[in-house]
PDB file of N, CA and C in Angstrom:
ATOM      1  N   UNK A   1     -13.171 -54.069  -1.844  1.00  0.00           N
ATOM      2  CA  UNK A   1     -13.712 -55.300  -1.325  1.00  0.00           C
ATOM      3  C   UNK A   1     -14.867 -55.812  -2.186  1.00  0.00           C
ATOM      4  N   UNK A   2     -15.747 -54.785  -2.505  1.00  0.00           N
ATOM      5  CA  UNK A   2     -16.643 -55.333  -3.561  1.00  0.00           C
ATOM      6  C   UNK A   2     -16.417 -56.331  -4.731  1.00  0.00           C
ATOM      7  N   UNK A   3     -15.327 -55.364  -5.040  1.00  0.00           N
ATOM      8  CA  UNK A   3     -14.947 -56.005  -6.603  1.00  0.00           C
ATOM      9  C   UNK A   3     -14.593 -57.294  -6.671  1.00  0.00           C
ATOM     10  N   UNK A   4     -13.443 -57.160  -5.168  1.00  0.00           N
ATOM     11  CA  UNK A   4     -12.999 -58.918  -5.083  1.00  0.00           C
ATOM     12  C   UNK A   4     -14.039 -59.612  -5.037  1.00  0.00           C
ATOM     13  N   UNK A   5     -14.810 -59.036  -4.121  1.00  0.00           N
ATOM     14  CA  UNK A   5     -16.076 -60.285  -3.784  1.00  0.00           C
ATOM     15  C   UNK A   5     -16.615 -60.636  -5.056  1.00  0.00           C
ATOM     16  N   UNK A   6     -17.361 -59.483  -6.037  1.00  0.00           N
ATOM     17  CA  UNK A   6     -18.039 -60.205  -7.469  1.00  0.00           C
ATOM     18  C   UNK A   6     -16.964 -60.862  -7.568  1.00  0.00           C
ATOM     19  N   UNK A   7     -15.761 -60.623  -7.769  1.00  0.00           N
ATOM     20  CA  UNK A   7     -14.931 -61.533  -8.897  1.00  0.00           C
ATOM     21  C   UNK A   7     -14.457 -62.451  -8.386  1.00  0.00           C
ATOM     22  N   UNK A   8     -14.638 -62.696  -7.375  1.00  0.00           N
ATOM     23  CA  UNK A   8     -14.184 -64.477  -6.630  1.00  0.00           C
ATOM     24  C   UNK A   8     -15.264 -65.122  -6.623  1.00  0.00           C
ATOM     25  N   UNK A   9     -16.695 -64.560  -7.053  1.00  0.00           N
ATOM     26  CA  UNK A   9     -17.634 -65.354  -7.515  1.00  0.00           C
ATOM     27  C   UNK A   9     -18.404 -65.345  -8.761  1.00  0.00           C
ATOM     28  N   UNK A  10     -17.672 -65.051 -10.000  1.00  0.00           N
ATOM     29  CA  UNK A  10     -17.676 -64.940 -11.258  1.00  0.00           C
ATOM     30  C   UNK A  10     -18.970 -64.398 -11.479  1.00  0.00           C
ATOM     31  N   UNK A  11     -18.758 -62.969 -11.290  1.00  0.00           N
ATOM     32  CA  UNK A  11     -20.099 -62.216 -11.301  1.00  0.00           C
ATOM     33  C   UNK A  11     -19.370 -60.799 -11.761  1.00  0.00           C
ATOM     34  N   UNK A  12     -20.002 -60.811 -13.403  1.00  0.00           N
ATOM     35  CA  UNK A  12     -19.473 -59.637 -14.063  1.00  0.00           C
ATOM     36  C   UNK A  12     -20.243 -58.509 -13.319  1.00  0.00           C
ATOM     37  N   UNK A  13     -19.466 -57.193 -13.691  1.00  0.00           N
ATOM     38  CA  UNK A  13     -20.203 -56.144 -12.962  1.00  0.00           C
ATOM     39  C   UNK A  13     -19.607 -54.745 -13.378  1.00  0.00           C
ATOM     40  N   UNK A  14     -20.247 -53.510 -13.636  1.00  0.00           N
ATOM     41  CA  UNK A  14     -19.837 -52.450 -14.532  1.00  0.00           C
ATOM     42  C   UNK A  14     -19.162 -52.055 -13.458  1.00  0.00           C
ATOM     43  N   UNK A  15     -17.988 -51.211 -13.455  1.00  0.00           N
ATOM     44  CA  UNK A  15     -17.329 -50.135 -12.559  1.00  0.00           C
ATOM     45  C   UNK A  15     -17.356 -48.710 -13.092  1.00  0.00           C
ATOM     46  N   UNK A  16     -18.103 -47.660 -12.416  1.00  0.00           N
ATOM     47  CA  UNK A  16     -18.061 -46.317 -12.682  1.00  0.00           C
ATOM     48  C   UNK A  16     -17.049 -45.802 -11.493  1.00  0.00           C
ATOM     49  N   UNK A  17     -16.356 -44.680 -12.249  1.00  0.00           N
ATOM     50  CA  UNK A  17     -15.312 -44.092 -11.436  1.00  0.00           C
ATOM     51  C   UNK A  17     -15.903 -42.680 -10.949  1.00  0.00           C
ATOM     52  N   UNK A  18     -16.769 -42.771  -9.869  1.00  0.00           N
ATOM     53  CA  UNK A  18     -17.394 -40.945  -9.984  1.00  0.00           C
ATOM     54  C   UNK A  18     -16.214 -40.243  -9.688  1.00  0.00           C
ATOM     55  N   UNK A  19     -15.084 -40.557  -8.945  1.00  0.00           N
ATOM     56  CA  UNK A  19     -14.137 -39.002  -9.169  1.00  0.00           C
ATOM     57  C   UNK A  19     -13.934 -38.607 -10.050  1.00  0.00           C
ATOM     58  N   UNK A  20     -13.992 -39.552 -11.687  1.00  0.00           N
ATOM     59  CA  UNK A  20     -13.564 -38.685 -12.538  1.00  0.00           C
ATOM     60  C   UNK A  20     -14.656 -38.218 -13.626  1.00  0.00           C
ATOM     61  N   UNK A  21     -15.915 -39.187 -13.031  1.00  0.00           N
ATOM     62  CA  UNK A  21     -16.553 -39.130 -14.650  1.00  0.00           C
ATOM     63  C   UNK A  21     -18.342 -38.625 -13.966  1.00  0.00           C
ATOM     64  N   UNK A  22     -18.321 -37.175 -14.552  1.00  0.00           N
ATOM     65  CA  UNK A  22     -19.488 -36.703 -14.025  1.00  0.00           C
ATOM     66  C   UNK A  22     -20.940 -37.409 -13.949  1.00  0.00           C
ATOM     67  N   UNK A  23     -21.372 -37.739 -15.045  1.00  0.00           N
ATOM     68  CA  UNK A  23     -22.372 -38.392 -15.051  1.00  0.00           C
ATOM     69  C   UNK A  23     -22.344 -39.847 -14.496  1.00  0.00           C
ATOM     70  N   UNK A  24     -21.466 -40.427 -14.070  1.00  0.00           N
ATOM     71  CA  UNK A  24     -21.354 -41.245 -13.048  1.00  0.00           C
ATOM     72  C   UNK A  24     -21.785 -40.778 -11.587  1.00  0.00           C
ATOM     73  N   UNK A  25     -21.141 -39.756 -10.866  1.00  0.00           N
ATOM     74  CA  UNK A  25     -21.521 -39.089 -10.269  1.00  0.00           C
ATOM     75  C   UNK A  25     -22.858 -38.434  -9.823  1.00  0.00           C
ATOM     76  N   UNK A  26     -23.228 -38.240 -11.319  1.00  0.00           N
ATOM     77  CA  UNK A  26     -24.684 -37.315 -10.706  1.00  0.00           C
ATOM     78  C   UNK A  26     -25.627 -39.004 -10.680  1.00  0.00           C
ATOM     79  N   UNK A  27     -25.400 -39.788 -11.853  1.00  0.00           N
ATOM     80  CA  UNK A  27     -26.620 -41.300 -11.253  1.00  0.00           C
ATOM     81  C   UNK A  27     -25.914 -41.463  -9.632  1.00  0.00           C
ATOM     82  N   UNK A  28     -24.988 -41.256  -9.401  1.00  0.00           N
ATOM     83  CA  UNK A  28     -24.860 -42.067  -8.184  1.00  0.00           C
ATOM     84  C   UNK A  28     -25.962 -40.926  -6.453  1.00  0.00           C
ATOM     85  N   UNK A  29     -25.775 -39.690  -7.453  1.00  0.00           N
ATOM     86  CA  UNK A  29     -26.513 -39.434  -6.358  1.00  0.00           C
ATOM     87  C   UNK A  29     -28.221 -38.772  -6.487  1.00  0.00           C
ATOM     88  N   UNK A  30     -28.547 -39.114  -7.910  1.00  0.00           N
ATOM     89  CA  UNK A  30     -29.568 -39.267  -7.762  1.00  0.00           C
ATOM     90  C   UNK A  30     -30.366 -40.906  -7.467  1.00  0.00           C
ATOM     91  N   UNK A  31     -29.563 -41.512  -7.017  1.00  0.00           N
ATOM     92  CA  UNK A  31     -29.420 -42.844  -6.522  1.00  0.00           C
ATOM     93  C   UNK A  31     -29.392 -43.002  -4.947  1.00  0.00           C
ATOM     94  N   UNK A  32     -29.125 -42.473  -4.762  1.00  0.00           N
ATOM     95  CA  UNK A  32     -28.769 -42.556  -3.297  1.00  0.00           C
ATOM     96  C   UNK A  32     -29.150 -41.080  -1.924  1.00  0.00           C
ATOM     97  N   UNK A  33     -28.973 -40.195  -2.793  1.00  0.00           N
ATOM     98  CA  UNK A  33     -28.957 -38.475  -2.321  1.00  0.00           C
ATOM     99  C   UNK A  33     -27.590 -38.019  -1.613  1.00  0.00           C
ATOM    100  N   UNK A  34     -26.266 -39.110  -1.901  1.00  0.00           N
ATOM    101  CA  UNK A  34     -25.342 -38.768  -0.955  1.00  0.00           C
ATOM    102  C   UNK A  34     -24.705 -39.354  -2.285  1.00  0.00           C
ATOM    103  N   UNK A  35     -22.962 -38.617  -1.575  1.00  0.00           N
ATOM    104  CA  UNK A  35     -21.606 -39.015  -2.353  1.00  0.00           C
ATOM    105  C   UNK A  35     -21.258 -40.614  -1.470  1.00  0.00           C
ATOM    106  N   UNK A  36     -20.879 -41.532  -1.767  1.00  0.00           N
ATOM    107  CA  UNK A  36     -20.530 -42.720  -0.811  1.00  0.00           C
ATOM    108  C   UNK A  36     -20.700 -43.925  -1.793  1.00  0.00           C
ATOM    109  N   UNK A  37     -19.119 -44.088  -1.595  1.00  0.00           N
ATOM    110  CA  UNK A  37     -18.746 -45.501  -2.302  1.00  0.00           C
ATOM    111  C   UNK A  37     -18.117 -46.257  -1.187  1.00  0.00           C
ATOM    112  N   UNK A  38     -18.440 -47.396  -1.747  1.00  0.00           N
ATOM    113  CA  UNK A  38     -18.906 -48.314  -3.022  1.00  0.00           C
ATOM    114  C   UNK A  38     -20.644 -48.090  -2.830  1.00  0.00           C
ATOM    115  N   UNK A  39     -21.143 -47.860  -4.037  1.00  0.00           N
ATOM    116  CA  UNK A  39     -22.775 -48.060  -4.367  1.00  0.00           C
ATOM    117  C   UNK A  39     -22.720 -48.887  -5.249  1.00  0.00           C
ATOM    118  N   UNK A  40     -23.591 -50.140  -4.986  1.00  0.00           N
ATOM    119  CA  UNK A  40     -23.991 -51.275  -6.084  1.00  0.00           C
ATOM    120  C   UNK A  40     -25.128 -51.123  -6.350  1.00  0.00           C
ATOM    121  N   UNK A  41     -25.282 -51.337  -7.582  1.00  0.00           N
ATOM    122  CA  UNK A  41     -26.969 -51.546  -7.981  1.00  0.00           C
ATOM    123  C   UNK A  41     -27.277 -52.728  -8.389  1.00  0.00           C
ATOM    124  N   UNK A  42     -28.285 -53.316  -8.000  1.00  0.00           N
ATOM    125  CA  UNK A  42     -28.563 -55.225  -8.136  1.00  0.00           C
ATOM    126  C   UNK A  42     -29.699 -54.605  -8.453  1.00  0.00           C
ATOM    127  N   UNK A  43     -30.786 -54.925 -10.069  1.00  0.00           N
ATOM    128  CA  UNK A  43     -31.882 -54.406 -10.214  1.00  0.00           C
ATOM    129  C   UNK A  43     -31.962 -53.517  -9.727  1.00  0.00           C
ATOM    130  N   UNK A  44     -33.263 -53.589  -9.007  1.00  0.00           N
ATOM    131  CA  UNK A  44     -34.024 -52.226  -8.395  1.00  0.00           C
ATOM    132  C   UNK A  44     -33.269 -51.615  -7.205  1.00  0.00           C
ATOM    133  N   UNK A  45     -32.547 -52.564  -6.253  1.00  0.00           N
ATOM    134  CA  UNK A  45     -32.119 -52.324  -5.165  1.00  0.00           C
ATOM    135  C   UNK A  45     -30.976 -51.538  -5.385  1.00  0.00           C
ATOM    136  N   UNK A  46     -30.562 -50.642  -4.298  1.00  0.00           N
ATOM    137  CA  UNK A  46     -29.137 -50.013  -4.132  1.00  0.00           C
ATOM    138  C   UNK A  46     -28.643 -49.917  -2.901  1.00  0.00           C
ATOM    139  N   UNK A  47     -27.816 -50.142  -2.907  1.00  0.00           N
ATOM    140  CA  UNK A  47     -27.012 -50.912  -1.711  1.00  0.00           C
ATOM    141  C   UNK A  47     -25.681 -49.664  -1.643  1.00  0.00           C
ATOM    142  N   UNK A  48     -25.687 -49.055  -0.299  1.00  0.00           N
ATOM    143  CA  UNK A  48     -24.545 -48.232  -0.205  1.00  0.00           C
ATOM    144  C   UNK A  48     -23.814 -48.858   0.967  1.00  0.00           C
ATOM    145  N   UNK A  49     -22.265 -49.093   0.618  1.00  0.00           N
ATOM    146  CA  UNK A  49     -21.382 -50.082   1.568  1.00  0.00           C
ATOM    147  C   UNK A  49     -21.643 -51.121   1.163  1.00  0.00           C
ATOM    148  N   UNK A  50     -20.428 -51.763   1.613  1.00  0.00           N
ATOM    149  CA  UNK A  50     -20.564 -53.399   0.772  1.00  0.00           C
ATOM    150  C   UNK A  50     -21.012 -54.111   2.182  1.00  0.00           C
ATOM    151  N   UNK A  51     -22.139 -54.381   1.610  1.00  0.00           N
ATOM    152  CA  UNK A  51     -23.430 -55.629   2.392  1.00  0.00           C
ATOM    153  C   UNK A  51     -23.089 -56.595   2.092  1.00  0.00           C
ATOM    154  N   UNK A  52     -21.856 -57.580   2.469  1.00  0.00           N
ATOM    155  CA  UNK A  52     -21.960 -58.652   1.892  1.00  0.00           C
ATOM    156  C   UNK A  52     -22.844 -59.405   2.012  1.00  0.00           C
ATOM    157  N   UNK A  53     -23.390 -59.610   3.115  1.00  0.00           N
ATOM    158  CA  UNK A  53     -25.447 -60.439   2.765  1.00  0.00           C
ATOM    159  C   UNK A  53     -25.805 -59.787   2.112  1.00  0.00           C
ATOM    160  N   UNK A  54     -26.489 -59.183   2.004  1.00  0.00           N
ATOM    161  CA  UNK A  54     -27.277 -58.489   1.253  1.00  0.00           C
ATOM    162  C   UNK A  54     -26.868 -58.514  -0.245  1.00  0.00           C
ATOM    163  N   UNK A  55     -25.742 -58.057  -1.128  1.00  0.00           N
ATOM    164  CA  UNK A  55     -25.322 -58.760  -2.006  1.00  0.00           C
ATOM    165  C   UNK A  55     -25.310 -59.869  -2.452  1.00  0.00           C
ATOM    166  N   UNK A  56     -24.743 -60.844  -1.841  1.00  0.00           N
ATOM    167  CA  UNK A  56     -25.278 -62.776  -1.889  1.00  0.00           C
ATOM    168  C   UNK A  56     -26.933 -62.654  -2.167  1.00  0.00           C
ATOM    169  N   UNK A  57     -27.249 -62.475  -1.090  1.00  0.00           N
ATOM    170  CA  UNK A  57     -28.634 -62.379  -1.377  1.00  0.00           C
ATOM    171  C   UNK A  57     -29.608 -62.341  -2.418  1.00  0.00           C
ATOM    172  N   UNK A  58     -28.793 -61.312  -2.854  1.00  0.00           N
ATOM    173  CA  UNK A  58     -29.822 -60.351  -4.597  1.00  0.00           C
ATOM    174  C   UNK A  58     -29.322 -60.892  -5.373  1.00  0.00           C
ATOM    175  N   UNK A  59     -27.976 -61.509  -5.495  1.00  0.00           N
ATOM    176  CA  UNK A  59     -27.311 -62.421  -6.761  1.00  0.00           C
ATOM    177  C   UNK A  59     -27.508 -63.815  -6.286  1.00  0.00           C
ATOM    178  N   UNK A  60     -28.526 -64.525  -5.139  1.00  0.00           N
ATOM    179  CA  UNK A  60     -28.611 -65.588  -5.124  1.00  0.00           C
ATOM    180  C   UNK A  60     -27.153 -66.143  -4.654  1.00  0.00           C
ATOM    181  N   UNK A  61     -26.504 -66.219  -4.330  1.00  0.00           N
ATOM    182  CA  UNK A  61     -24.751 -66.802  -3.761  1.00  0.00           C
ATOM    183  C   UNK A  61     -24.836 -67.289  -2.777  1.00  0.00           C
TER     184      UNK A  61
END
């Protein structure tokens, strides 16, 4: 759901795959302190679950 959402509002955005790629994994949970996707990072903020306010929000939408 994330992804659609950036991309139905032309908002590039990196995708890390933590099942496969460790150091994806370990930022995500020294990010958060938990395993749980989708995690977005908008700047400073991190957002676990897709907030769609909260997303709009931080990208202005």
């Amino acid at each position: 759901m994330v992804k659609e959402f950036l991309s139905q509002n032309n908002v590039a955005y990196q995708e890390k795959n933590v099942a496969v790629d460790r150091a994806a994994r370990q930022e995500m949970l020294g990010l958060t302190g938990r395993s749980a996707v989708p995690t977005v990072k908008i700047g400073d903020e991190v957002i676990v679950g897709f907030d769609k306010a909260r997303i709009s929000e931080l990208l202005g939408l």
